[in-house]
C-alpha atoms as a PDB file:
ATOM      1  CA  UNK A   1      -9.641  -0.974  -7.596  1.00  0.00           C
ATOM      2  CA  UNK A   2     -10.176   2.434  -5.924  1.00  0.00           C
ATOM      3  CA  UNK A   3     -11.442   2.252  -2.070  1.00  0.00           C
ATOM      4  CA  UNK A   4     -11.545   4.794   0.771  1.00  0.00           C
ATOM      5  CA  UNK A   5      -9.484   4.372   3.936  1.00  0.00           C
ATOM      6  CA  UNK A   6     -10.535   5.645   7.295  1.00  0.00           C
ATOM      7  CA  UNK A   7      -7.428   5.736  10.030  1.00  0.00           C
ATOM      8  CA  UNK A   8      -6.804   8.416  12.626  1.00  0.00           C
ATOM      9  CA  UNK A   9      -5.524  10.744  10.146  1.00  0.00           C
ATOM     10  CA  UNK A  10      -8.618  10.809   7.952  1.00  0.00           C
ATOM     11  CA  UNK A  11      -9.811   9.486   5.125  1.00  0.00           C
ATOM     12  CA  UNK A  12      -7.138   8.564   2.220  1.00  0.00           C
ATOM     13  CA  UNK A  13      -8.154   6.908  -1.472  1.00  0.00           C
ATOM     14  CA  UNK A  14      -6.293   4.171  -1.780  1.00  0.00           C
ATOM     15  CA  UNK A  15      -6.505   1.181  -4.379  1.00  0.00           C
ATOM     16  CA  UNK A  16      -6.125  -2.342  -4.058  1.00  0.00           C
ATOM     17  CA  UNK A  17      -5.653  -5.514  -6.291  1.00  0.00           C
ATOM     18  CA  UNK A  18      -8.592  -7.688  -5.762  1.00  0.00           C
ATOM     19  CA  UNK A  19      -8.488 -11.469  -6.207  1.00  0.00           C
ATOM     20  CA  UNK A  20      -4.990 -11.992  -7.031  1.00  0.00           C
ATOM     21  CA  UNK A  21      -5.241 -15.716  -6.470  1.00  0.00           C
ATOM     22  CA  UNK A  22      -3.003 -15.096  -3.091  1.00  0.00           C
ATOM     23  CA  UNK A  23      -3.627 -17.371  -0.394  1.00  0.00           C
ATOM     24  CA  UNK A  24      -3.604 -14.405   2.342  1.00  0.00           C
ATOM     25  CA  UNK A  25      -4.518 -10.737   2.712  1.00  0.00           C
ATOM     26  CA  UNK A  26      -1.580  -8.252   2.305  1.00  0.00           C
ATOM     27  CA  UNK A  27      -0.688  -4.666   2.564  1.00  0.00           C
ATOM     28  CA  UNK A  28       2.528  -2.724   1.988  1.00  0.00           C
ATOM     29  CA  UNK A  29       4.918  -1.397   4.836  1.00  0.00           C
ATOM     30  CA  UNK A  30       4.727   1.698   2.996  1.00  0.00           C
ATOM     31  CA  UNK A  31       1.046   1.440   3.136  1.00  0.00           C
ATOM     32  CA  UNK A  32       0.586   1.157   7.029  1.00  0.00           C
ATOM     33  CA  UNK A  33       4.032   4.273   7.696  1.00  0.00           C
ATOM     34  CA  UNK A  34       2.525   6.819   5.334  1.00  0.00           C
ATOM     35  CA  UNK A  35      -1.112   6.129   6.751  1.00  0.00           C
ATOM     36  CA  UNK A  36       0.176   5.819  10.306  1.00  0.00           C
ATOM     37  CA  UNK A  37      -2.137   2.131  10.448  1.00  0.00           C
ATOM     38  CA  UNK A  38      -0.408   1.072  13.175  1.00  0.00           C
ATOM     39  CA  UNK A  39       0.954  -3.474  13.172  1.00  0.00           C
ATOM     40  CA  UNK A  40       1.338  -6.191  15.397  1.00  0.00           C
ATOM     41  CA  UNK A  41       4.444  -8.408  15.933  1.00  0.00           C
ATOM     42  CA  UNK A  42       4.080 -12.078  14.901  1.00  0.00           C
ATOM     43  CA  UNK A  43       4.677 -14.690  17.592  1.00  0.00           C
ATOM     44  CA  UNK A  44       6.357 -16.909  14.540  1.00  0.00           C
ATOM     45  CA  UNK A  45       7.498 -15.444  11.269  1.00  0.00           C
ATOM     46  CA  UNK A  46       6.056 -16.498   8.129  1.00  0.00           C
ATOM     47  CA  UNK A  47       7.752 -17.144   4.940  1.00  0.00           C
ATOM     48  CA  UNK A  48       6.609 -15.411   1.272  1.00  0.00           C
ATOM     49  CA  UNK A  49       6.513 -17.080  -1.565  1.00  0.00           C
ATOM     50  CA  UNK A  50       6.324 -15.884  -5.212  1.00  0.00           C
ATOM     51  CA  UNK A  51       4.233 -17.109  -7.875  1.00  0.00           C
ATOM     52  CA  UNK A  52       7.097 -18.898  -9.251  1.00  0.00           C
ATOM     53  CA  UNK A  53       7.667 -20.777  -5.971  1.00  0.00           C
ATOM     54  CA  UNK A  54      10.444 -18.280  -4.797  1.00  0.00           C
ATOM     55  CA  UNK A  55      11.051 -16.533  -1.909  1.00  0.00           C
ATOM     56  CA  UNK A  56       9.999 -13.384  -1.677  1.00  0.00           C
ATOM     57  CA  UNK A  57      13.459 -11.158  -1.541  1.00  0.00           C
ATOM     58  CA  UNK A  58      11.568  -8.411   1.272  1.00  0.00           C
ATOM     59  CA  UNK A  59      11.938 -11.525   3.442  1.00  0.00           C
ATOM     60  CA  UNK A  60       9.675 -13.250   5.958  1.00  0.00           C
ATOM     61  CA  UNK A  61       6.605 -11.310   7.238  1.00  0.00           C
ATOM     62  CA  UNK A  62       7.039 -10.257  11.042  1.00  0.00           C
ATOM     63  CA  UNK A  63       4.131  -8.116  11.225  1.00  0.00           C
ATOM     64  CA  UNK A  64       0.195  -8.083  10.655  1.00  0.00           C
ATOM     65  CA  UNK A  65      -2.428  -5.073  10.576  1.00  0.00           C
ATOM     66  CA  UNK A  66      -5.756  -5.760  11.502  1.00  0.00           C
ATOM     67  CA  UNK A  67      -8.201  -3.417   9.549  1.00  0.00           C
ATOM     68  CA  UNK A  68     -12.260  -3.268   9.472  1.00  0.00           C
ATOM     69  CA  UNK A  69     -13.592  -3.743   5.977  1.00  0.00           C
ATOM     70  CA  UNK A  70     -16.917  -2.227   4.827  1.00  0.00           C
ATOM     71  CA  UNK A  71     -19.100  -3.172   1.786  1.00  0.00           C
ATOM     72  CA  UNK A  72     -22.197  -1.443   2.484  1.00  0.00           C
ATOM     73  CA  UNK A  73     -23.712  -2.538   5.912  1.00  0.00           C
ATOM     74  CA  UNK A  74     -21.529  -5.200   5.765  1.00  0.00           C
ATOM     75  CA  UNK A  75     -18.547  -5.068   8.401  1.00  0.00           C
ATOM     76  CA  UNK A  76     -15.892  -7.584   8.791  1.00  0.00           C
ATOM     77  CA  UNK A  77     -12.427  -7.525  10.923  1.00  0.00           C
ATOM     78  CA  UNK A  78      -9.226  -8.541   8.167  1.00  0.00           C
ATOM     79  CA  UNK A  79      -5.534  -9.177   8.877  1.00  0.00           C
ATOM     80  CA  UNK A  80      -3.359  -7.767   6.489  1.00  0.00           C
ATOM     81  CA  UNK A  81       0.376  -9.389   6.205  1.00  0.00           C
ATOM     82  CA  UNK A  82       2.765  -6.583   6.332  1.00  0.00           C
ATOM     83  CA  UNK A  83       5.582  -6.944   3.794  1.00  0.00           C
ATOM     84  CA  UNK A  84       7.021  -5.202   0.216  1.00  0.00           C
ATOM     85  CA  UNK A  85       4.650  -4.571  -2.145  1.00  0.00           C
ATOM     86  CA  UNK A  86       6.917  -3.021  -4.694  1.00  0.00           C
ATOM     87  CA  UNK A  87       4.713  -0.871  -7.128  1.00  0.00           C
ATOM     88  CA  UNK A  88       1.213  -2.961  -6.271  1.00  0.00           C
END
């Protein structure tokens, strides 16, 4: 699904996969270094797994990125797990 970003740098078309039965919000390293977005450290890493019950080969997650999502009027704060995305 095509969406607009808004960061520092401007505004950037993007596209996301919506409801992909994943249990948490997540966004490409790729993603937040080309778009200069900017992450947090986690405290604790977290673990990825795949559909199939494997671990993701990118490796735990060490970082989040807190973004503001807009549907019309409609504003909400989201964290974003930072990891590989490969081609999604």
């Amino acid at each position: 699904m095509p969406f607009d970003l808004y960061s520092t740098k401007g505004k950037e078309e993007e596209h996301a996969l919506v409801d992909s039965g994943a249990t948490a919000n997540f966004i490409d390293y790729k993603t937040i270094k080309r778009l200069g977005l900017g992450s947090i450290k986690l405290n604790t890493n977290r673990s990825v797994k795949n559909i199939d019950g494997t671990l993701n080969r990118a490796g735990d997650i060490t970082h989040t990125c807190d973004l503001l999502i807009s549907q019309g009027r409609k504003q909400v704060c989201t964290r974003f797990f930072v990891t590989n995305l490969g081609g999604d």
